[in-house]
Protein backbone atom coordinates (compact mmCIF):
# COMPACT_ATOMS: atom_id res chain seq x y z
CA UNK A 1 130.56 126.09 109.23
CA UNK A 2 128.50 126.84 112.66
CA UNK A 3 130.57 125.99 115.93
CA UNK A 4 128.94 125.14 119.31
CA UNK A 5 130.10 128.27 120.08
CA UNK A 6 127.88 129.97 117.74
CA UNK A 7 124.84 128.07 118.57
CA UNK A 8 125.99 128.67 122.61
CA UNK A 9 126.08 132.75 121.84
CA UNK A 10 122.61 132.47 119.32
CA UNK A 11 120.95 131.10 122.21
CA UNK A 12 122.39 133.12 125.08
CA UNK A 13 123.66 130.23 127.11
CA UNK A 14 126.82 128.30 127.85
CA UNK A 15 128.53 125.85 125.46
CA UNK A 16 128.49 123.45 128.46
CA UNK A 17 124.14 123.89 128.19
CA UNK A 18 124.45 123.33 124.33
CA UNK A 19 126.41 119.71 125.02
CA UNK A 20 123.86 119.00 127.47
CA UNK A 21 121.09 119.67 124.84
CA UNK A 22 122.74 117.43 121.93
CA UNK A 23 123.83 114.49 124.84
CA UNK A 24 119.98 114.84 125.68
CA UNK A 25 121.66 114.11 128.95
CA UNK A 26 120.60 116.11 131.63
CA UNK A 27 117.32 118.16 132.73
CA UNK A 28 117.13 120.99 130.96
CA UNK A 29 114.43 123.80 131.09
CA UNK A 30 112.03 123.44 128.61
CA UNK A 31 112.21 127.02 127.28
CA UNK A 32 116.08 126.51 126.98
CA UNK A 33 116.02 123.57 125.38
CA UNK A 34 113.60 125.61 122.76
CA UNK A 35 116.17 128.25 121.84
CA UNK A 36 119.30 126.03 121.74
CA UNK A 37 117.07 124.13 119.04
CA UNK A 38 116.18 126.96 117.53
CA UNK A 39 119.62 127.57 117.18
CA UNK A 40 121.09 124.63 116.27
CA UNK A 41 118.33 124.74 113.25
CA UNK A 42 118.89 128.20 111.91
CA UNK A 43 122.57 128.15 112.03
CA UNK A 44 122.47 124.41 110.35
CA UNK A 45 124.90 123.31 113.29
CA UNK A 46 125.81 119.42 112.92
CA UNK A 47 127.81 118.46 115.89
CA UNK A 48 131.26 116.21 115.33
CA UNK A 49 130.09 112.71 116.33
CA UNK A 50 133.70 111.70 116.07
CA UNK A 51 135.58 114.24 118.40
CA UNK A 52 132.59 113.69 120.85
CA UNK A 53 133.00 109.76 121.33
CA UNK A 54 136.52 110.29 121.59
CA UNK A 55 135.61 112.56 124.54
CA UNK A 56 133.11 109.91 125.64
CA UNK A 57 135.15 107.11 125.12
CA UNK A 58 131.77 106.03 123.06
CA UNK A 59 131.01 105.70 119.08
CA UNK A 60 127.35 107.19 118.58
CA UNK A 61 126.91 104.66 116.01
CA UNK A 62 125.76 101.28 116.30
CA UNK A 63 125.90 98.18 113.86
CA UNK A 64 123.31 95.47 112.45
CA UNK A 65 124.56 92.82 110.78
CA UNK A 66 121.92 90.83 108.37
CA UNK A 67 121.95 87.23 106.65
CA UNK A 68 120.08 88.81 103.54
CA UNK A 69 119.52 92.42 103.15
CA UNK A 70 117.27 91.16 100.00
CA UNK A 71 114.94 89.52 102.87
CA UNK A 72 112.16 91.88 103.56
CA UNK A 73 112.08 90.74 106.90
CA UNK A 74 115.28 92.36 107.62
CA UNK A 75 114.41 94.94 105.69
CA UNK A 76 111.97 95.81 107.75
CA UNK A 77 113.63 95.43 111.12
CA UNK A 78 116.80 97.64 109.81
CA UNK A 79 114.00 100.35 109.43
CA UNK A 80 112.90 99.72 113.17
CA UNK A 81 116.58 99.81 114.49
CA UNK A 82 116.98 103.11 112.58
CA UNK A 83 114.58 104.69 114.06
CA UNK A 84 115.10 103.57 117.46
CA UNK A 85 118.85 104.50 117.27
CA UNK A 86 118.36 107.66 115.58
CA UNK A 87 115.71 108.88 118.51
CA UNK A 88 118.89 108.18 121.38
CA UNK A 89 121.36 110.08 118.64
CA UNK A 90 122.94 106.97 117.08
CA UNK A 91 123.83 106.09 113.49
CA UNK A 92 123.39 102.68 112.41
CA UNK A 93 125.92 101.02 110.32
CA UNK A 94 124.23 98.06 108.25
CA UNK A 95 126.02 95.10 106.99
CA UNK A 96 124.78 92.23 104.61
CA UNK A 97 126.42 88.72 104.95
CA UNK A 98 124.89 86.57 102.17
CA UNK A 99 124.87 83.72 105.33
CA UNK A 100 128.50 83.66 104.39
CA UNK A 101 130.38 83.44 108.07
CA UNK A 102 133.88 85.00 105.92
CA UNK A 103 131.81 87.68 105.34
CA UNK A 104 130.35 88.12 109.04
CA UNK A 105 133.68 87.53 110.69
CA UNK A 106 135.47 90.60 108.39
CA UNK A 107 132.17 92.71 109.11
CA UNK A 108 132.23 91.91 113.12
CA UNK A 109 136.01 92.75 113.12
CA UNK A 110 134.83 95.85 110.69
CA UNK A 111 132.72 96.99 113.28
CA UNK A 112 134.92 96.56 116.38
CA UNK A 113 137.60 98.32 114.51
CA UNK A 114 134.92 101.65 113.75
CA UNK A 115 134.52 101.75 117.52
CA UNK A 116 130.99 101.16 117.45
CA UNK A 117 128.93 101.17 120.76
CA UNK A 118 127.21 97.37 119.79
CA UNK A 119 125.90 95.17 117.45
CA UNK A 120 122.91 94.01 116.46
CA UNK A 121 122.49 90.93 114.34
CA UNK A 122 121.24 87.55 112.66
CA UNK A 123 124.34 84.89 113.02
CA UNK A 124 125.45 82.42 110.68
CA UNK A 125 124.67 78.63 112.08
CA UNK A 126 128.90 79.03 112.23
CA UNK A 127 128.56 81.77 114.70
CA UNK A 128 127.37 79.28 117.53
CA UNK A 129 131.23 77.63 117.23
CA UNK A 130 132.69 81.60 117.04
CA UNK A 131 130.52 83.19 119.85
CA UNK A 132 132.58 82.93 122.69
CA UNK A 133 135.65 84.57 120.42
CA UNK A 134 133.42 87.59 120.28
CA UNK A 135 131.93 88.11 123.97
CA UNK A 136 132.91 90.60 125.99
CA UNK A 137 134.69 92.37 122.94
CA UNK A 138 131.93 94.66 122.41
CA UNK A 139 128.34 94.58 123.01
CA UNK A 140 126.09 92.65 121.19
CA UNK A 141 122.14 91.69 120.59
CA UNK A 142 121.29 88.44 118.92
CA UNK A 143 117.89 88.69 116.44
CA UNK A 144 116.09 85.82 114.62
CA UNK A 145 118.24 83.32 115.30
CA UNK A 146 119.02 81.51 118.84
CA UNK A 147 122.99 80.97 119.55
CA UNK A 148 124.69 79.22 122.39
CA UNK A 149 126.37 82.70 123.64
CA UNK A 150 126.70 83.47 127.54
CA UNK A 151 126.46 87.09 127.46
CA UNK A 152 124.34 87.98 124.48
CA UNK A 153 120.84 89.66 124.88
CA UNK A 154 118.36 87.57 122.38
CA UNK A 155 115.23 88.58 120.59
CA UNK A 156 113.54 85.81 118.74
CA UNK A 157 110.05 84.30 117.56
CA UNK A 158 108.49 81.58 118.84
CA UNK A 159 109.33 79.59 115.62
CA UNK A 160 107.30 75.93 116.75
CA UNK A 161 104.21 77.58 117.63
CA UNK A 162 104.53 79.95 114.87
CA UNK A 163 105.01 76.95 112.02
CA UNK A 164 102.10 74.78 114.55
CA UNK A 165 99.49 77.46 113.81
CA UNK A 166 100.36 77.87 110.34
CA UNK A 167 100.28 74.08 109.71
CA UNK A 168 96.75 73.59 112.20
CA UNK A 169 95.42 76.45 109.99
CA UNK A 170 95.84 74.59 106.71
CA UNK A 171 94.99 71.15 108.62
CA UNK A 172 91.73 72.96 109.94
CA UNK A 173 90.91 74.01 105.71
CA UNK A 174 90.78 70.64 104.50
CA UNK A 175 94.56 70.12 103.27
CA UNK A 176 96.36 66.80 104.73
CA UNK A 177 98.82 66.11 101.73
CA UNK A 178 101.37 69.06 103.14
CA UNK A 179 104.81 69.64 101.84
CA UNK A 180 107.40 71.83 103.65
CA UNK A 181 110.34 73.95 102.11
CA UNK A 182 112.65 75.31 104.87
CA UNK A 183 115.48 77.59 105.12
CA UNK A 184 119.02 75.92 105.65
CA UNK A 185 120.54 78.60 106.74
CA UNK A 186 120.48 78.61 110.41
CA UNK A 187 118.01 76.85 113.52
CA UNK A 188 115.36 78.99 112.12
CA UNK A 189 114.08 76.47 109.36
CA UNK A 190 115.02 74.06 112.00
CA UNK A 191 112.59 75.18 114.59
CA UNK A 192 109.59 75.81 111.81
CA UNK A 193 110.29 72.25 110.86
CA UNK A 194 109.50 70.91 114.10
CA UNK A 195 106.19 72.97 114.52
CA UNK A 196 104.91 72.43 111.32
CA UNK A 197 105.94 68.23 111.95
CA UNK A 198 103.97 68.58 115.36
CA UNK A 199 100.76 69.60 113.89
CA UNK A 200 100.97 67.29 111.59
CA UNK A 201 101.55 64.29 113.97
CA UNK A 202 98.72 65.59 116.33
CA UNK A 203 96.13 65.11 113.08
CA UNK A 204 98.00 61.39 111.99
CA UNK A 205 99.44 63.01 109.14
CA UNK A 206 102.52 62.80 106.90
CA UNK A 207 104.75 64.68 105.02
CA UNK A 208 104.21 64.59 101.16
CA UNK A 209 107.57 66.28 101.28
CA UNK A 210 110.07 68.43 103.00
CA UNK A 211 113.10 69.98 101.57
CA UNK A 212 115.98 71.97 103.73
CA UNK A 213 117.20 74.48 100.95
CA UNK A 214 119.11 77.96 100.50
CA UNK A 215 116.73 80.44 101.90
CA UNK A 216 116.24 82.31 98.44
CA UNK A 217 113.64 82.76 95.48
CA UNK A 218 115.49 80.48 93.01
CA UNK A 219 115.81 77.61 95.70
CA UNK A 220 111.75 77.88 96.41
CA UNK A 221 111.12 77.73 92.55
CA UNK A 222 113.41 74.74 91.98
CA UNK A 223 112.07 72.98 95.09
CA UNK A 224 108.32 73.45 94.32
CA UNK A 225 108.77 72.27 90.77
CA UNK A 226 110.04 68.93 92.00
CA UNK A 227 107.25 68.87 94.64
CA UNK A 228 104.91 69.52 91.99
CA UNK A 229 106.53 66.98 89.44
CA UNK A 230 106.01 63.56 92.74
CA UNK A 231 104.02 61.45 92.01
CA UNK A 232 102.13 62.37 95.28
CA UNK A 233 101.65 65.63 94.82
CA UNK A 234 101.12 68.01 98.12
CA UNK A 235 98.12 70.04 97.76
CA UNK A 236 99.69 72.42 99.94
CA UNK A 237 102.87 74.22 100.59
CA UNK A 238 104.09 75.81 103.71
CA UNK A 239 107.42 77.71 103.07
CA UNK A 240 109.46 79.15 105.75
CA UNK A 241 110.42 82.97 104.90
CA UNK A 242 109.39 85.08 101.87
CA UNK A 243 111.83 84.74 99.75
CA UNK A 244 110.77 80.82 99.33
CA UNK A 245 107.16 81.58 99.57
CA UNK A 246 108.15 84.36 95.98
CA UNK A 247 109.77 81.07 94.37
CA UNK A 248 107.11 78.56 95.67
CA UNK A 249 104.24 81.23 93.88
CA UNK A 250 106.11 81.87 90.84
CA UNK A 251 106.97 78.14 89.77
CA UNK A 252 103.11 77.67 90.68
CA UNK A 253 102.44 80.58 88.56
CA UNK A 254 104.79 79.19 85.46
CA UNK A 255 103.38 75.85 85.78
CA UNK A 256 99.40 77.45 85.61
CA UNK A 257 98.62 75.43 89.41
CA UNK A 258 95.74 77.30 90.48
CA UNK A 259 95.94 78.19 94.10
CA UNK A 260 94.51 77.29 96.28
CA UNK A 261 92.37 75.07 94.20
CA UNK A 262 94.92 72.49 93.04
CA UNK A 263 97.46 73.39 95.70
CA UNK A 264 97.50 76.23 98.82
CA UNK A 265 100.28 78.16 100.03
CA UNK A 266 100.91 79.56 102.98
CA UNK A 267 104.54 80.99 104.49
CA UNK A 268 105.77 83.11 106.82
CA UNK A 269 106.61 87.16 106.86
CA UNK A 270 104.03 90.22 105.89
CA UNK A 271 105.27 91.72 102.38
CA UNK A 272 103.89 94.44 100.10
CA UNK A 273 103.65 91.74 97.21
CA UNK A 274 101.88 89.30 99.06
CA UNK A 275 98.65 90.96 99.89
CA UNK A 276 98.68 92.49 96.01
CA UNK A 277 98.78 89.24 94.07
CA UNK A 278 95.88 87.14 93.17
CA UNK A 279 95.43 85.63 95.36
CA UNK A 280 96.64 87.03 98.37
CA UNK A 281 99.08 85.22 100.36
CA UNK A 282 98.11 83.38 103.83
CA UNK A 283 101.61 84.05 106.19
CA UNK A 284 102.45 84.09 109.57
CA UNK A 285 103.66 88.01 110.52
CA UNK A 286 106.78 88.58 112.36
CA UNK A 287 106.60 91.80 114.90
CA UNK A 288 108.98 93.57 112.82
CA UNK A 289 109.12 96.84 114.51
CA UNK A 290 108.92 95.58 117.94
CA UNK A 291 111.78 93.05 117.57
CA UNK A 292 113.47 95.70 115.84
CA UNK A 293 112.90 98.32 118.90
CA UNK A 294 113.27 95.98 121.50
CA UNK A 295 116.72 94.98 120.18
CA UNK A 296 117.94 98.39 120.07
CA UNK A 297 116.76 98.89 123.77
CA UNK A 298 118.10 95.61 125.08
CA UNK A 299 121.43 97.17 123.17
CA UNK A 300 121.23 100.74 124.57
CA UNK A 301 120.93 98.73 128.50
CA UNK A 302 123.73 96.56 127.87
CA UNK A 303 125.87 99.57 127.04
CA UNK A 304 124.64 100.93 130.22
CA UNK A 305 125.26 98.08 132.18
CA UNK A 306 127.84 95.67 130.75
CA UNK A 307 127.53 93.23 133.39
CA UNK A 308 123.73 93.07 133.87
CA UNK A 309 121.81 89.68 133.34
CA UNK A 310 120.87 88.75 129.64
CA UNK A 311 118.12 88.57 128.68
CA UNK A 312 116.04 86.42 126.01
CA UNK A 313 112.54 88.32 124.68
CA UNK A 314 110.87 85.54 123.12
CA UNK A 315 107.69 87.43 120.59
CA UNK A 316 104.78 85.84 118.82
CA UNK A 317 103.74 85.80 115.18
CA UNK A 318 100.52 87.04 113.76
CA UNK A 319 98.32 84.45 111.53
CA UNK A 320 96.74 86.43 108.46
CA UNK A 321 94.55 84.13 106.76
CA UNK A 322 94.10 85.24 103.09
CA UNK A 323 92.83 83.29 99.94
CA UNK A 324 95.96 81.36 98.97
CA UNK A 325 95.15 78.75 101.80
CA UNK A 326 90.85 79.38 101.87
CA UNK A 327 88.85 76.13 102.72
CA UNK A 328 89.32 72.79 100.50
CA UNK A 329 86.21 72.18 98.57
């Protein structure tokens, strides 16, 4: 196995210039940098992460914590923390909680214990009672989900205006019998509850129905059966993440309720599925990569600067009108 000081006598320079090169750390002539590289690649060199943080007093990897690794919402923003850790030289250690807070108090203590340099993550609604337990312990960046935590960096969507516009965009189509199936998992449903009440109060409208359940396929399915078995039947649904929005189609699907003729659908989070099925789903788009990136950044400064200000990024959604919610005739 290659040593640094292989690479440093391949590339006719110091070790001290090599460490520079890998800690990315300090200016470095560009031809240098070239040959060190060149190096590093022909000898296969992989430098020990470990022995350096203990050096550094500093892991090189990082954590994120999810509420449902399932979700392709978090799916997606574990790819955008990847790739935003892996261009500063960090690994990223993922975690999956199931929205259990057992689960995301052993991973938390997991994490501190593997000496990692932060965390980034999506809290339990427990977590709000647990924060202050965990500040100052290590660094940490909250995602999707507001908490009442003094010294944690926040990125979240604005979930009212998000669930407004996708409730005004149905509204504006002709629907005014709308039902609403929302996460229970966290403030999250709670906030796209209010927004999608709002616009319906602004256009004197009601509720057909509105059900707080498990954020999961089976819990849409179940949920839209019994909206679909009332007596006053919605002739829309507006579901909350994707996972609900999968149920809410397929028990649509099972039951033969054409859509959007008999009853539209609309929900929140871009997927692969949704724009392939017939028809195409109507959702409101989280910024993915850029909460994902911006996380990892706000991360990165607070390990810089432990005792800077916090700071809450607050991102809007995308509407992407598509034939599951097209205009009543």
């Amino acid at each position: 196995m290659a040593t640094i000081k292989d690479v440093a006598q391949a590339a006719g320079v110091s070790t001290a210039t090599v460490s520079r090169v890998l800690a990315n750390n300090a200016p470095i002539k560009p031809e240098t940098r070239e040959r060190v590289l060149n190096a590093i690649s022909q000898l296969n060199y992989r430098p020990n992460l470990i022995a350096r943080s203990l050096r550094v007093q500093k892991s090189a990897k990082i954590g994120l914590v999810v509420s449902d690794i399932r979700n392709p919402f978090f799916t997606a923003i574990g790819r955008a923390v990847e790739d935003a850790a892996y261009e500063q030289g960090y690994s990223v250690l993922m975690c999956n909680t199931d929205e259990n807070p057992e689960k995301e108090e052993l991973y938390l203590n997991l994490l501190r214990d593997e000496n990692v340099a932060g965390v980034i993550f999506s809290p339990t609604q427990q977590f709000n009672i647990a924060a202050h337990t965990y500040e100052g312990r290590m660094p940490f960046v909250i995602i999707d989900r507001s908490v009442d935590a003094k010294e944690a960096d926040m990125v979240l969507l604005d979930n009212v205006s998000a669930a407004y516009e996708l409730t005004a965009h149905l509204i504006k189509n002709g629907y005014r019998k709308l039902a609403g199936l929302f996460g229970d998992a966290s403030t999250t449903g709670q906030e796209r509850n209010r927004g999608f009440l709002q616009a319906l109060q602004e256009h004197d409208l009601h509720p057909v129905g509105v059900h707080f359940v498990s954020p999961r396929i089976q819990q849409g399915y179940d949920a839209t059966l019994a909206l679909l078995a009332q007596s006053d039947r919605p002739d829309a649904i507006f579901t909350s993440n994707s996972l609900l929005t999968a149920g809410s189609f397929q028990a649509m699907r099972d039951k033969k309720v054409s859509v959007p003729n008999e009853v539209a659908l609309v929900g929140f989070d871009e997927t692969t599925w949704g724009a392939m099925v017939d028809p195409p789903i109507t959702v409101m788009a989280q910024p993915t990569e850029e909460i994902g990136r911006t996380a990892t950044e706000l991360l990165f400064q607070r390990i810089q600067e432990p005792s800077r200000q916090t700071q809450l990024v607050m991102l809007n959604g995308t509407l992407i009108a598509r034939e599951s919610s097209a205009r009543r005739k």
